[in-house]
N, C-alpha and C. Protein backbone atom coordinates (compact mmCIF):
# COMPACT_ATOMS: atom_id res chain seq x y z
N UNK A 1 0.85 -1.16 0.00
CA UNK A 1 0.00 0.00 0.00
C UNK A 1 0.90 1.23 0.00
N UNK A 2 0.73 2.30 -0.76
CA UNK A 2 1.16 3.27 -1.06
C UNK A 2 0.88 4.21 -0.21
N UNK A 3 0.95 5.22 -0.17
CA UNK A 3 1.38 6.69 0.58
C UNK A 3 -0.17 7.31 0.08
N UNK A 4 -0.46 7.48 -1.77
CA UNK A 4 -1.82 8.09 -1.79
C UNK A 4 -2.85 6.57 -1.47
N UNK A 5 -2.45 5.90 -1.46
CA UNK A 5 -3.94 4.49 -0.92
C UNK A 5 -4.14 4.77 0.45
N UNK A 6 -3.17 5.27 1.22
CA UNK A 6 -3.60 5.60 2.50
C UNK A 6 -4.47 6.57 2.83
N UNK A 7 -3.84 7.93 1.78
CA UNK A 7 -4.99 9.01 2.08
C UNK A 7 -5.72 9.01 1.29
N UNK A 8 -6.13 7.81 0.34
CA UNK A 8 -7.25 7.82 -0.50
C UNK A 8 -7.92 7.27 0.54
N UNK A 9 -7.70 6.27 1.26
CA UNK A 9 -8.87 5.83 2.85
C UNK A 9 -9.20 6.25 4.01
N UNK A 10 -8.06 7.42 4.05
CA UNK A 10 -8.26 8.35 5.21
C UNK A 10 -9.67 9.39 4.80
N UNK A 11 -8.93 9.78 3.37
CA UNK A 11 -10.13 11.08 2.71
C UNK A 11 -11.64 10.70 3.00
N UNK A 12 -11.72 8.87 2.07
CA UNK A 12 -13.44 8.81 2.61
C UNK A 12 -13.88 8.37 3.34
N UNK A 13 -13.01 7.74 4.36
CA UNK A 13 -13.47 7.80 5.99
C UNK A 13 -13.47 9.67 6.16
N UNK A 14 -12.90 9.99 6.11
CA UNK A 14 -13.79 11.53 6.84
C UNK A 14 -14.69 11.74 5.95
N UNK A 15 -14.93 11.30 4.82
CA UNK A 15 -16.29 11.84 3.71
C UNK A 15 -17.34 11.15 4.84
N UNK A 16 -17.32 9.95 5.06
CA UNK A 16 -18.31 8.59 5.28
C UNK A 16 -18.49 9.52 6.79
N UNK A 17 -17.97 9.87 7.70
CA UNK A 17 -18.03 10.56 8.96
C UNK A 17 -18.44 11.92 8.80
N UNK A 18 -18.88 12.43 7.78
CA UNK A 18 -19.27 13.84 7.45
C UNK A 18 -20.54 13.77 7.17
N UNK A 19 -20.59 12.81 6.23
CA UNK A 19 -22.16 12.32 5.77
C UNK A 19 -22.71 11.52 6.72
N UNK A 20 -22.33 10.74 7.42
CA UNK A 20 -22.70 10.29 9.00
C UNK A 20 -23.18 10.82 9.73
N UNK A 21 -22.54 11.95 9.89
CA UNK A 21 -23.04 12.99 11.15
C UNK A 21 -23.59 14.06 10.96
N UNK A 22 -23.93 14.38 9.26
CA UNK A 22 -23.80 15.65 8.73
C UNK A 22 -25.71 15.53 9.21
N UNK A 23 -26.63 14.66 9.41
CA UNK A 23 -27.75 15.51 9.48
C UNK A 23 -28.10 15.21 10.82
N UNK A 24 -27.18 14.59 11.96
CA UNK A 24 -27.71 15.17 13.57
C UNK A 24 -27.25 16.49 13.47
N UNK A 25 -26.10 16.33 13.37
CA UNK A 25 -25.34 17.86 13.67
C UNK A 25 -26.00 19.53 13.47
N UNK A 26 -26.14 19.12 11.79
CA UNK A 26 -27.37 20.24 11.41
C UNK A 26 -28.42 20.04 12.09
N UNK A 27 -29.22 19.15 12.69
CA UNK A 27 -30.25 19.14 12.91
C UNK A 27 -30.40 20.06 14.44
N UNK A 28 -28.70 19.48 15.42
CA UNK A 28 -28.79 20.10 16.52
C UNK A 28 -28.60 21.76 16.72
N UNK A 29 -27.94 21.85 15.82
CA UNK A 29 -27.48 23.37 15.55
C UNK A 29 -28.64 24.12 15.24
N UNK A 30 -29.56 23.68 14.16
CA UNK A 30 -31.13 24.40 13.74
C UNK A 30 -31.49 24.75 14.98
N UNK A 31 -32.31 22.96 15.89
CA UNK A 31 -32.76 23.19 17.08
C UNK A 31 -32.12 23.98 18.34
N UNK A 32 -31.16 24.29 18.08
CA UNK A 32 -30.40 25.08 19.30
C UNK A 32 -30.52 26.59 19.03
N UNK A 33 -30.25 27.01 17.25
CA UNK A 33 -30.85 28.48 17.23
C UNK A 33 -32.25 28.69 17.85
N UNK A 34 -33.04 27.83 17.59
CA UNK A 34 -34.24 27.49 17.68
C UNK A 34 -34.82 28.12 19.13
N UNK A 35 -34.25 27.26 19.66
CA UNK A 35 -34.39 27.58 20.95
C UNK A 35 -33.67 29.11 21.62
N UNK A 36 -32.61 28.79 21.16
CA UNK A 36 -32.23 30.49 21.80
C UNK A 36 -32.63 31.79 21.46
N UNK A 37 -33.38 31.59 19.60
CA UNK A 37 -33.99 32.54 19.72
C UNK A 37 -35.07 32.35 20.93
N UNK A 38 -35.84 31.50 21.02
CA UNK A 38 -37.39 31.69 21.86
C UNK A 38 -36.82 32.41 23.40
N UNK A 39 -35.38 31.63 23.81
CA UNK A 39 -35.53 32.01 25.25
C UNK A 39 -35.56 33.19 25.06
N UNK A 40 -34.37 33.97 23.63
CA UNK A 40 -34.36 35.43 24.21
C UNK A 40 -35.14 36.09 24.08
N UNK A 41 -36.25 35.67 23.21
CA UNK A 41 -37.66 36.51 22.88
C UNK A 41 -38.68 36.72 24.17
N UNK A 42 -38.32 36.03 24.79
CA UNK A 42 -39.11 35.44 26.31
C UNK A 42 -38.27 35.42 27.58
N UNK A 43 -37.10 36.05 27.13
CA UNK A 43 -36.31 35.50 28.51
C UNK A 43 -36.23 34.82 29.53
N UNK A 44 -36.74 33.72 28.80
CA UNK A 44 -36.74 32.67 30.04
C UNK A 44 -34.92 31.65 29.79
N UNK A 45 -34.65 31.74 30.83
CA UNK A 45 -33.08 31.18 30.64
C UNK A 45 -33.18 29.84 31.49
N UNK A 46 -33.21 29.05 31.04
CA UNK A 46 -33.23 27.81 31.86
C UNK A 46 -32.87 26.95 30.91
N UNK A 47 -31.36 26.27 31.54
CA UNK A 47 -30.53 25.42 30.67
C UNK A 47 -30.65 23.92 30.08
N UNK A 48 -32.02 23.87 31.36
CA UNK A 48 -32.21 22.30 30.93
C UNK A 48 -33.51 22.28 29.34
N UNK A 49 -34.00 23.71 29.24
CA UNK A 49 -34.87 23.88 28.01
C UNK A 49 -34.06 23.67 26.65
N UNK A 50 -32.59 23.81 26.73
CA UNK A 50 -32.16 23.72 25.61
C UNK A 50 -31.43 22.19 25.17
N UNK A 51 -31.58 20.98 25.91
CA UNK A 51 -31.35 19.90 25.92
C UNK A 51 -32.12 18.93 25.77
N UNK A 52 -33.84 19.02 25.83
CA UNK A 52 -34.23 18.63 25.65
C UNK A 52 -34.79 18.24 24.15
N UNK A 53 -34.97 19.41 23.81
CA UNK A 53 -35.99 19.28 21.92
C UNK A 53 -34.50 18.66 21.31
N UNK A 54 -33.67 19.49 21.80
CA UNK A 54 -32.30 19.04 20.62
C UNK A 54 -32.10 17.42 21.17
N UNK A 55 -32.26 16.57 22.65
CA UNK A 55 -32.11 15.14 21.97
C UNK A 55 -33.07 14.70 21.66
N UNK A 56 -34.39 14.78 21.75
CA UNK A 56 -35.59 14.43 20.60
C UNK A 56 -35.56 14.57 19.30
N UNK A 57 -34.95 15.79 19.22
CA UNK A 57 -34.74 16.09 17.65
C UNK A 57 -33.35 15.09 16.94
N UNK A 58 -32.46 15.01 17.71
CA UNK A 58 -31.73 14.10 17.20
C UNK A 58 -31.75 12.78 16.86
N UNK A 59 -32.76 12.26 17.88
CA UNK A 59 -33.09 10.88 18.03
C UNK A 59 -34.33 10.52 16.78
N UNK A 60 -35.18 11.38 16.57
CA UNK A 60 -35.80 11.29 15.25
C UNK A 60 -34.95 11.73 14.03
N UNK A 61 -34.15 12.21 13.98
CA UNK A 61 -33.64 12.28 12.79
C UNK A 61 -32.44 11.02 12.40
N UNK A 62 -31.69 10.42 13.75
CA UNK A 62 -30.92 9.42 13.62
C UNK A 62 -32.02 8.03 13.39
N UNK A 63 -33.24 8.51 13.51
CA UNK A 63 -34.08 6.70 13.21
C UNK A 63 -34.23 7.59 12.37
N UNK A 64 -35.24 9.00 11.31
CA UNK A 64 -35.27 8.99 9.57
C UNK A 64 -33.73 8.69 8.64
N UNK A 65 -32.62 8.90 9.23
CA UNK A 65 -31.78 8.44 8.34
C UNK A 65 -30.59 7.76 8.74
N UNK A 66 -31.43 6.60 9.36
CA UNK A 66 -30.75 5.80 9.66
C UNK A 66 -30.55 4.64 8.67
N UNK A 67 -31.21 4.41 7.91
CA UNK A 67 -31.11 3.48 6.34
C UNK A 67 -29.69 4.54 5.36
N UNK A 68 -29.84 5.76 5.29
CA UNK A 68 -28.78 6.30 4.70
C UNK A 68 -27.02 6.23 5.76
N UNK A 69 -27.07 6.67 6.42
CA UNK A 69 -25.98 6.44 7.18
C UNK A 69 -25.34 4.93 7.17
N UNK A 70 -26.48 3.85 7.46
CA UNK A 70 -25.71 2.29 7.34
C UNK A 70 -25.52 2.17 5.36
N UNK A 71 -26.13 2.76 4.66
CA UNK A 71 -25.64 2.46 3.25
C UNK A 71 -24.20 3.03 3.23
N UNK A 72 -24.09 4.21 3.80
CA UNK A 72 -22.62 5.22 3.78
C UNK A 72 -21.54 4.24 4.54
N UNK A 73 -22.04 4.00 5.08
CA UNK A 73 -20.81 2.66 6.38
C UNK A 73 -20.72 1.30 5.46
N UNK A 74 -21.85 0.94 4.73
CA UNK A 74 -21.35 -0.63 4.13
C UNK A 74 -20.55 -0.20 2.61
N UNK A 75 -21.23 1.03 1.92
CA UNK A 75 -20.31 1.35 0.70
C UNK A 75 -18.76 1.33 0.87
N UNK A 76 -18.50 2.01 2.31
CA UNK A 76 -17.00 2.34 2.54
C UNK A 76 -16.80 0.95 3.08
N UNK A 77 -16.79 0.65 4.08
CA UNK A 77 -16.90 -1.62 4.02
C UNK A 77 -16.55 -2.15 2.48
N UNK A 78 -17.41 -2.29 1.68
CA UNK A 78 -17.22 -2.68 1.05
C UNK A 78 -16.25 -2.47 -0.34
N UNK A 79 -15.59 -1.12 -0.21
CA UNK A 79 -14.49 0.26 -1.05
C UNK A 79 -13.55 -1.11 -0.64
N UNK A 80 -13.15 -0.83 1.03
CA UNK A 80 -11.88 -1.22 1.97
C UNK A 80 -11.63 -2.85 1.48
N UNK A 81 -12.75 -3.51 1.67
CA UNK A 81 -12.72 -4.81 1.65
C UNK A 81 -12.31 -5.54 -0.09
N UNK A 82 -12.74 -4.33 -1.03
CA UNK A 82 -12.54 -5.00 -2.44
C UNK A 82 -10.91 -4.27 -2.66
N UNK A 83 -10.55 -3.42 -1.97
CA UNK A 83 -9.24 -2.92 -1.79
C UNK A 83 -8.00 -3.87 -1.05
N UNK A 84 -8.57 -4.37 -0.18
CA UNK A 84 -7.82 -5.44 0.37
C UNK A 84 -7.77 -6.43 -0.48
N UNK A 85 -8.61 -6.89 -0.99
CA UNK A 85 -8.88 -8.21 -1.95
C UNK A 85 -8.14 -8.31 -3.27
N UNK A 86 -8.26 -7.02 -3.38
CA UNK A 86 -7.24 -6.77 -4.87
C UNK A 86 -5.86 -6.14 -4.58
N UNK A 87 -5.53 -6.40 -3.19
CA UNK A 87 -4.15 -5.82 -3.16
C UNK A 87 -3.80 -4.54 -3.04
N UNK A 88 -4.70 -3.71 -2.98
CA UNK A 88 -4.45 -2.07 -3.32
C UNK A 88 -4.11 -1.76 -4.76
């Protein structure tokens, strides 16, 4: 294995970990503006209000794309594994 085969598997492991995480992340960040606008519109400051919607919200969005994320994990599985098989 070569020097670019390495960072050709480094590169889409961080692709496969980008697209992995790429729609909790957005999702928590939305819900967190979300929320901070309301507290400051209302000033209500209470820290445990901003922990809640954001892990609900995460937890429904990790079961809607949760069929995409395991396709992103077996494509790269299966990159690595026909890479091994053929030697690099």
């Amino acid at each position: 294995m070569s020097e670019s085969d390495a960072f050709d598997l480094i590169q889409l492991a961080f692709w496969v970990i980008v697209k992995g995480s790429g729609p909790a992340v957005g999702t928590a960040m939305l819900v967190g503006i979300g929320v901070a606008l309301l507290q400051a519109l209302t000033q209500v400051q209470e820290m445990t209000l901003t922990f809640v919607p954001k892990i609900i919200a995460i937890l429904v969005v990790l079961v809607l794309s949760g069929p995409f994320i395991g396709e992103q994990m077996l494509a790269f599985t299966q990159n690595v594994y026909s890479r091994i098989e053929k030697g690099f």
